[in-house]
PDB file of N, CA and C in Angstrom:
ATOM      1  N   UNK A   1     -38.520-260.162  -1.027  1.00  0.00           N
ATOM      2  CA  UNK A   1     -39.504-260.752  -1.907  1.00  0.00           C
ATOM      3  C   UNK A   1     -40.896-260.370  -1.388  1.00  0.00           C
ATOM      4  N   UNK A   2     -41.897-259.979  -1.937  1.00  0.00           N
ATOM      5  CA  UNK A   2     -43.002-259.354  -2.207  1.00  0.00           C
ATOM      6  C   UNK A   2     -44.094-260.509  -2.167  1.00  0.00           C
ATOM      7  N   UNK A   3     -45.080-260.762  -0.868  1.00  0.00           N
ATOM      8  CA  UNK A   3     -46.168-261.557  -1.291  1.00  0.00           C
ATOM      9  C   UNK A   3     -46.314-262.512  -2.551  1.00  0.00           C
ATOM     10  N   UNK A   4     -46.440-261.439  -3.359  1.00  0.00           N
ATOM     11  CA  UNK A   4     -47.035-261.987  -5.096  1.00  0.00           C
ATOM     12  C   UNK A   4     -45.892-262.983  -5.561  1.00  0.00           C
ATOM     13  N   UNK A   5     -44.510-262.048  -5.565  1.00  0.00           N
ATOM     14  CA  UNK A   5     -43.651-262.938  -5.849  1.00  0.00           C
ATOM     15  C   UNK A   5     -43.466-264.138  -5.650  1.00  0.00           C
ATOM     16  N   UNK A   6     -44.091-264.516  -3.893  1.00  0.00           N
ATOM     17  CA  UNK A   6     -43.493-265.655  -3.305  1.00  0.00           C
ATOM     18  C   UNK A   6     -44.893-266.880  -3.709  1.00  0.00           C
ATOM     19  N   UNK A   7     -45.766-266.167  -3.847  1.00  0.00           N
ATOM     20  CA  UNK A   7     -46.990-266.996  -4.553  1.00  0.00           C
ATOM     21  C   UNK A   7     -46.494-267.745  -5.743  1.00  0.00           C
ATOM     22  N   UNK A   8     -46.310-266.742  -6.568  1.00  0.00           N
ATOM     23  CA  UNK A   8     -45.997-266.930  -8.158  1.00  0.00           C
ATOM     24  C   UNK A   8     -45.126-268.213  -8.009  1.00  0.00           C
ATOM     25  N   UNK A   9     -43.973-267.605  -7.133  1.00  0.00           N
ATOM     26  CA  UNK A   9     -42.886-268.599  -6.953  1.00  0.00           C
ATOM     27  C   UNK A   9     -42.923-270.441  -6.718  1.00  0.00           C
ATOM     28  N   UNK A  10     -44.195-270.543  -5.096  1.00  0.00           N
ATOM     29  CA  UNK A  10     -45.037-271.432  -5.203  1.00  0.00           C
ATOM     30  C   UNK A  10     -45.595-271.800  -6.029  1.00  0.00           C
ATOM     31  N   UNK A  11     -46.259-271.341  -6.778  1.00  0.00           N
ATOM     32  CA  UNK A  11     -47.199-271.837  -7.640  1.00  0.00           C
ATOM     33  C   UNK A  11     -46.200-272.599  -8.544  1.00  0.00           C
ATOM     34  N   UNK A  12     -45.285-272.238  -9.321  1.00  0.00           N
ATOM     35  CA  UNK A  12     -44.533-272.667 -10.286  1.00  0.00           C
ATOM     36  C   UNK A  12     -43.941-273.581  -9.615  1.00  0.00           C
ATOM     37  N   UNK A  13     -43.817-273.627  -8.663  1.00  0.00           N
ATOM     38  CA  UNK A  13     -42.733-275.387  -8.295  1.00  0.00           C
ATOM     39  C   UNK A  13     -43.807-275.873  -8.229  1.00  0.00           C
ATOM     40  N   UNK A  14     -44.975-276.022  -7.877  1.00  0.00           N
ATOM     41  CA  UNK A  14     -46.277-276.953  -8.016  1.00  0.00           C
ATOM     42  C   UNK A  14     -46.217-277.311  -8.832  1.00  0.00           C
ATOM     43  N   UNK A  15     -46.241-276.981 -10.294  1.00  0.00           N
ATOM     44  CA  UNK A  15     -46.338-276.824 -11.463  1.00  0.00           C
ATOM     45  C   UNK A  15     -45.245-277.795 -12.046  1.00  0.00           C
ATOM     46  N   UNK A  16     -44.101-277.694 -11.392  1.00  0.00           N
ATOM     47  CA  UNK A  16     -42.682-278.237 -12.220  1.00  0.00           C
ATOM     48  C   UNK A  16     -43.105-279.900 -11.591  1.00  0.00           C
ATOM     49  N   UNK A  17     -43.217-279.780 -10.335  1.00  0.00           N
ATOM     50  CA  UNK A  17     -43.359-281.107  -9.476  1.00  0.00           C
ATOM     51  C   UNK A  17     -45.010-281.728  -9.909  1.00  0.00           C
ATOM     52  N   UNK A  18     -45.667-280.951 -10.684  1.00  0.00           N
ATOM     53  CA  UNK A  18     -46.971-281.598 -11.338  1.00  0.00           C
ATOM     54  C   UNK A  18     -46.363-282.735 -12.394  1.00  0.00           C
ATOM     55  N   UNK A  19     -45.656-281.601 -13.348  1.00  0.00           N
ATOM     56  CA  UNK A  19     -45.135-282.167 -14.423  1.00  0.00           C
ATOM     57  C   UNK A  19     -44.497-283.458 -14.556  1.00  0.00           C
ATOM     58  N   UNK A  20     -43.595-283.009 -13.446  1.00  0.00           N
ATOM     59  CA  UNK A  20     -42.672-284.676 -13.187  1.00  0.00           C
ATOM     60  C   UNK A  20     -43.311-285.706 -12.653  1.00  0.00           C
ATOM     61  N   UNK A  21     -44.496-285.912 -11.774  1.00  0.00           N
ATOM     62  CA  UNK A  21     -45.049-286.462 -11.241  1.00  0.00           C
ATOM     63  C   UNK A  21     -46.167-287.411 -12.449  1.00  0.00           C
ATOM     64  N   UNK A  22     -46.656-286.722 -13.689  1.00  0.00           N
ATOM     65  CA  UNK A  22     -46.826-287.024 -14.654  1.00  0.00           C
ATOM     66  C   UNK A  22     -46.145-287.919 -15.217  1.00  0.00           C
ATOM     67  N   UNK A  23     -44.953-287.794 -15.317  1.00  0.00           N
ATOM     68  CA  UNK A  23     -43.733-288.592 -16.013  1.00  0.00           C
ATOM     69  C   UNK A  23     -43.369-289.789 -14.759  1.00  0.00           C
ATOM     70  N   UNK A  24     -43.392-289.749 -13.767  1.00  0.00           N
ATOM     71  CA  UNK A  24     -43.237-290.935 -13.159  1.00  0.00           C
ATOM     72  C   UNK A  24     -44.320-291.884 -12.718  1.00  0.00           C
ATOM     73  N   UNK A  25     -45.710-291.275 -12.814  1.00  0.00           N
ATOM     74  CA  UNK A  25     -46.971-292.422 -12.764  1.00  0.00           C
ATOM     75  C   UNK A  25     -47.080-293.508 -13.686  1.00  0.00           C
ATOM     76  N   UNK A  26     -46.698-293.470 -15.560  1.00  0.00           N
ATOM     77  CA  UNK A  26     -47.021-294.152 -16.398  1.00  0.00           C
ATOM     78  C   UNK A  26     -45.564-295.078 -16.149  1.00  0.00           C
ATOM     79  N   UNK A  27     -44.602-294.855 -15.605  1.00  0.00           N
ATOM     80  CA  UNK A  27     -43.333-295.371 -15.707  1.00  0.00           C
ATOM     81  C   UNK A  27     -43.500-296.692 -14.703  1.00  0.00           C
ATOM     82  N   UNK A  28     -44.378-296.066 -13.668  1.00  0.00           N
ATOM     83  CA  UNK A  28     -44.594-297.230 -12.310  1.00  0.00           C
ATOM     84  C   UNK A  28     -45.270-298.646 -12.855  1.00  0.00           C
ATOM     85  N   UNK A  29     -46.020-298.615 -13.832  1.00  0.00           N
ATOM     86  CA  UNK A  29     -46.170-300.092 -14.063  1.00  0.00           C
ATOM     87  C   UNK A  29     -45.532-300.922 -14.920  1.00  0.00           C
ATOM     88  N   UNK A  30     -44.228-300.696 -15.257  1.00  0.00           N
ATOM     89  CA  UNK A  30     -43.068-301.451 -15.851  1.00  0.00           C
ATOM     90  C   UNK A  30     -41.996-301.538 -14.946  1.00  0.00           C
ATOM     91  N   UNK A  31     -41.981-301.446 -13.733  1.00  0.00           N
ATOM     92  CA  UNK A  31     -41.666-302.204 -12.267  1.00  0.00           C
ATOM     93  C   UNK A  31     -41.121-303.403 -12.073  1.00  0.00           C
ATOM     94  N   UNK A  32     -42.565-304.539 -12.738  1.00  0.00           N
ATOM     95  CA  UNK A  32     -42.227-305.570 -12.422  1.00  0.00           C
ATOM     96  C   UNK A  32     -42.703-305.958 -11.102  1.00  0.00           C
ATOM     97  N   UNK A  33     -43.020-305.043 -10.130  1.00  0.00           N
ATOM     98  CA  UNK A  33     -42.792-305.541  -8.627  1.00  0.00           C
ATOM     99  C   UNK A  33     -43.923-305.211  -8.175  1.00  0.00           C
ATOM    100  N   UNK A  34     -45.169-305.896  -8.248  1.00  0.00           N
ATOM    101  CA  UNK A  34     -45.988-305.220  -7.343  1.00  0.00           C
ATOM    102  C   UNK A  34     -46.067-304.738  -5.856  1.00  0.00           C
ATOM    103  N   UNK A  35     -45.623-305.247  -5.090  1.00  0.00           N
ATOM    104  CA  UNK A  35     -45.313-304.439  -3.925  1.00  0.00           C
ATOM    105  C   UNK A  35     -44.503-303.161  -4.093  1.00  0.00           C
ATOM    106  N   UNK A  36     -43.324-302.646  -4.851  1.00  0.00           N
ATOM    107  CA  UNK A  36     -42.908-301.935  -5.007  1.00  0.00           C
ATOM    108  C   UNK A  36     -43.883-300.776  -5.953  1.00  0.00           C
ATOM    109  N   UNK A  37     -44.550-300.949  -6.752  1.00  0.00           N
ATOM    110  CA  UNK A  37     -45.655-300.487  -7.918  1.00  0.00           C
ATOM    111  C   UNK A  37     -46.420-299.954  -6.755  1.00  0.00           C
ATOM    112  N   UNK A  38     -47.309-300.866  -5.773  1.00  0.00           N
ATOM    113  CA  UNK A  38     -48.422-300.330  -5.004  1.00  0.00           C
ATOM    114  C   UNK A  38     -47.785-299.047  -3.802  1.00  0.00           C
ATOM    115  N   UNK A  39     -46.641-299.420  -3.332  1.00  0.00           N
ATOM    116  CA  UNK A  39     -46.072-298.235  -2.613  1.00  0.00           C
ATOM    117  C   UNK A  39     -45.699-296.992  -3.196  1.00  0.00           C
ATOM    118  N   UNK A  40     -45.137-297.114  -4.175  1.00  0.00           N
ATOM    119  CA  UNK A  40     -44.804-295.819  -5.258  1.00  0.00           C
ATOM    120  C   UNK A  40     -46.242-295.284  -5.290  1.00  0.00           C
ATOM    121  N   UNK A  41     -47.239-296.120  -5.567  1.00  0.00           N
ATOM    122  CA  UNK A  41     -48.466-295.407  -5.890  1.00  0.00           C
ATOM    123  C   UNK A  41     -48.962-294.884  -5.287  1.00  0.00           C
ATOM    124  N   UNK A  42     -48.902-295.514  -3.703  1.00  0.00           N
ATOM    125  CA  UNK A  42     -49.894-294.789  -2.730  1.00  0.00           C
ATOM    126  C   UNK A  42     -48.706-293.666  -2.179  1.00  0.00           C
ATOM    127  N   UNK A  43     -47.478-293.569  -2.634  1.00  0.00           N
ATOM    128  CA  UNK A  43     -46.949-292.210  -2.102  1.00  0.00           C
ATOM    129  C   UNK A  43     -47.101-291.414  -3.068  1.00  0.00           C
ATOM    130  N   UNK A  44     -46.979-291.489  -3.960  1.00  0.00           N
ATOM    131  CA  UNK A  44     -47.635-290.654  -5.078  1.00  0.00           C
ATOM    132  C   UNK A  44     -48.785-289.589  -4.979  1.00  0.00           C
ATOM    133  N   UNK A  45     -49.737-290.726  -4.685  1.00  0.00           N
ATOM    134  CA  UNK A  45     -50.603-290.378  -3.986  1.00  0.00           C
ATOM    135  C   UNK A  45     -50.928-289.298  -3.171  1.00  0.00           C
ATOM    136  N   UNK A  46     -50.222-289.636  -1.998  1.00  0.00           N
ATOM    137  CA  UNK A  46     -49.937-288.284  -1.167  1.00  0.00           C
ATOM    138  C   UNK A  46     -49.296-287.317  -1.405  1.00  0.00           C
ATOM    139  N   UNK A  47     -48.176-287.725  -2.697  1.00  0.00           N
ATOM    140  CA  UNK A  47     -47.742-286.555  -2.765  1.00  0.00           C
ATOM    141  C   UNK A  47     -49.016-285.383  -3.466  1.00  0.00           C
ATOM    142  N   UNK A  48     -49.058-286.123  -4.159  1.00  0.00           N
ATOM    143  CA  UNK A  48     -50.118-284.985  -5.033  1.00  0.00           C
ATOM    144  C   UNK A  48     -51.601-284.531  -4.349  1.00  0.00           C
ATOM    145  N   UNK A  49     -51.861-285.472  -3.120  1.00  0.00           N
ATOM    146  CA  UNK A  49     -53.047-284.657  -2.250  1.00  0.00           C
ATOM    147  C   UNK A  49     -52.309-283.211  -1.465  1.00  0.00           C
ATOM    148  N   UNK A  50     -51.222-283.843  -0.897  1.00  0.00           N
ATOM    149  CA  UNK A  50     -50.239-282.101  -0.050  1.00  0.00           C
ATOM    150  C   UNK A  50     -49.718-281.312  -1.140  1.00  0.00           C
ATOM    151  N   UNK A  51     -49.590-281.444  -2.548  1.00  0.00           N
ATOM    152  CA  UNK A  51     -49.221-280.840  -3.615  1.00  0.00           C
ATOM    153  C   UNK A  51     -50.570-280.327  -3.390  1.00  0.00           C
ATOM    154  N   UNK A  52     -51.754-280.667  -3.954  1.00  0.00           N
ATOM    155  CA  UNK A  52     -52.948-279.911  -3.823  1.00  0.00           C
ATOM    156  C   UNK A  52     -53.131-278.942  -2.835  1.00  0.00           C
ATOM    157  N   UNK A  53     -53.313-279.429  -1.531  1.00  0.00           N
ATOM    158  CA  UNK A  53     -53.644-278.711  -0.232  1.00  0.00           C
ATOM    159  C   UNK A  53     -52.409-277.118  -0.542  1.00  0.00           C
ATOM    160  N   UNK A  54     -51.182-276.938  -0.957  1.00  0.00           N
ATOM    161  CA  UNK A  54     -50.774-275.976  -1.471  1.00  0.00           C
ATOM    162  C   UNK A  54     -50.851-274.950  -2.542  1.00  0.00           C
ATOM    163  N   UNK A  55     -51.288-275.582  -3.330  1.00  0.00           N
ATOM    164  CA  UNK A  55     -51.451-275.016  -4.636  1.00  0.00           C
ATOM    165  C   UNK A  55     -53.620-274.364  -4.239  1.00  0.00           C
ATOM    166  N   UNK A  56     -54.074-274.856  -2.857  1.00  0.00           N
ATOM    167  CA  UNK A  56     -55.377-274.418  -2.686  1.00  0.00           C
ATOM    168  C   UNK A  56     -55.461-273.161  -1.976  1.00  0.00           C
ATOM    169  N   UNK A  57     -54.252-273.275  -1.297  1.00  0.00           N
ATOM    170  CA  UNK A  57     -53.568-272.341   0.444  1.00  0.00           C
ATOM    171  C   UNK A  57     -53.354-270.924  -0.770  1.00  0.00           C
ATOM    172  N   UNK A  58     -52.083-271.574  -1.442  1.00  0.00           N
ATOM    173  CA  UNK A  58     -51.842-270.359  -2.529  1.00  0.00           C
ATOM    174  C   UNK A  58     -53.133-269.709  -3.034  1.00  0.00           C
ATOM    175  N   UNK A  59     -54.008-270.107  -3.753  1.00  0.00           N
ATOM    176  CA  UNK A  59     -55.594-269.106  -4.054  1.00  0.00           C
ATOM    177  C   UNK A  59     -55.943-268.779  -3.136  1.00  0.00           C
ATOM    178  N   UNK A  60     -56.122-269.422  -2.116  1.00  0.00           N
ATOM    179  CA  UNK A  60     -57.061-268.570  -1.039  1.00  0.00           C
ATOM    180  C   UNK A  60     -56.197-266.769  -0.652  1.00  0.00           C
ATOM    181  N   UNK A  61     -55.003-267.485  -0.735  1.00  0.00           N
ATOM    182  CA  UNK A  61     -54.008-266.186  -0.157  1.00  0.00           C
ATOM    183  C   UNK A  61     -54.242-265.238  -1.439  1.00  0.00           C
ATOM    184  N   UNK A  62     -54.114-265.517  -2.358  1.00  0.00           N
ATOM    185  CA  UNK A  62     -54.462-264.411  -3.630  1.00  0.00           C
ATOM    186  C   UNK A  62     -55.591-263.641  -3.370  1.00  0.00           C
ATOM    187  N   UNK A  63     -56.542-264.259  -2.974  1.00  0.00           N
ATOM    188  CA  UNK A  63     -57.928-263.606  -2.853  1.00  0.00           C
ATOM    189  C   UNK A  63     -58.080-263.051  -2.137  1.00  0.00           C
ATOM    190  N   UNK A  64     -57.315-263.267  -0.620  1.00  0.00           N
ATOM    191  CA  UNK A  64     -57.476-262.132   0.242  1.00  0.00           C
ATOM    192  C   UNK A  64     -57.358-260.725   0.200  1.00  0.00           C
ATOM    193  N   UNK A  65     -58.196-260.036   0.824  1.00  0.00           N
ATOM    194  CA  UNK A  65     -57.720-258.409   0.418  1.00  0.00           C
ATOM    195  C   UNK A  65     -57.166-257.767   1.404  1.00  0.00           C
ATOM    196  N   UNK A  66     -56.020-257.593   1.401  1.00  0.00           N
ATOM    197  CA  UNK A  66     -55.039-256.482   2.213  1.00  0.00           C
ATOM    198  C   UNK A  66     -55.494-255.322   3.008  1.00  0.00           C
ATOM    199  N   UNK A  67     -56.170-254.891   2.025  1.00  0.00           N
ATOM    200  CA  UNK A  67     -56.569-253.607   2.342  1.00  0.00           C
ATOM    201  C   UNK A  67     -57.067-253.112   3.797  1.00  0.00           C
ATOM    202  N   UNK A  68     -57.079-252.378   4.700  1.00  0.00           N
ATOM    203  CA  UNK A  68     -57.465-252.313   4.966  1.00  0.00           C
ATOM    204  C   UNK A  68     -58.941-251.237   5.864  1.00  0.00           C
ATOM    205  N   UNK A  69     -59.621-250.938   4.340  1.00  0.00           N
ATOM    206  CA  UNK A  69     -60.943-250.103   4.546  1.00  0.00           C
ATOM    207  C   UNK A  69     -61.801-250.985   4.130  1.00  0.00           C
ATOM    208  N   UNK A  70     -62.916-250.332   4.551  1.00  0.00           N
ATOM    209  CA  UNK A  70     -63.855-251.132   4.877  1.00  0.00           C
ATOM    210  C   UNK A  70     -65.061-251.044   3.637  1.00  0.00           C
TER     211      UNK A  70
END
């Protein structure tokens, strides 16, 4: 597998795990449980800040240039 590929590849599970992550935020406040509601949330939370911090790693790596002349 080829750099690009493995980007692309990343990128798209970001993407799938965006999606779902969508679908389980509006679901968390028919719970019932606030203690259970506020923990879901604040892992949530994190998930989607280290979801970020990847999906940032991935651009930077795109942009780099290989090349090497000057």
């Amino acid at each position: 597998m080829e750099r690009t590929e493995a980007i692309a590849q990343i990128e798209d599970a970001c993407k799938t795990i965006s999606l779902a992550m969508m679908k389980v935020m509006p679901a968390v406040r028919h719970l019932a449980d606030e203690e259970t509601q506020s923990d879901v949330l604040k892992s949530a939370h994190q998930l989607t800040v280290e979801l970020e911090v990847i999906k940032k790693k991935m651009i930077r790596l795109k942009g780099r240039d290989d090349s090497t002349e000057l």
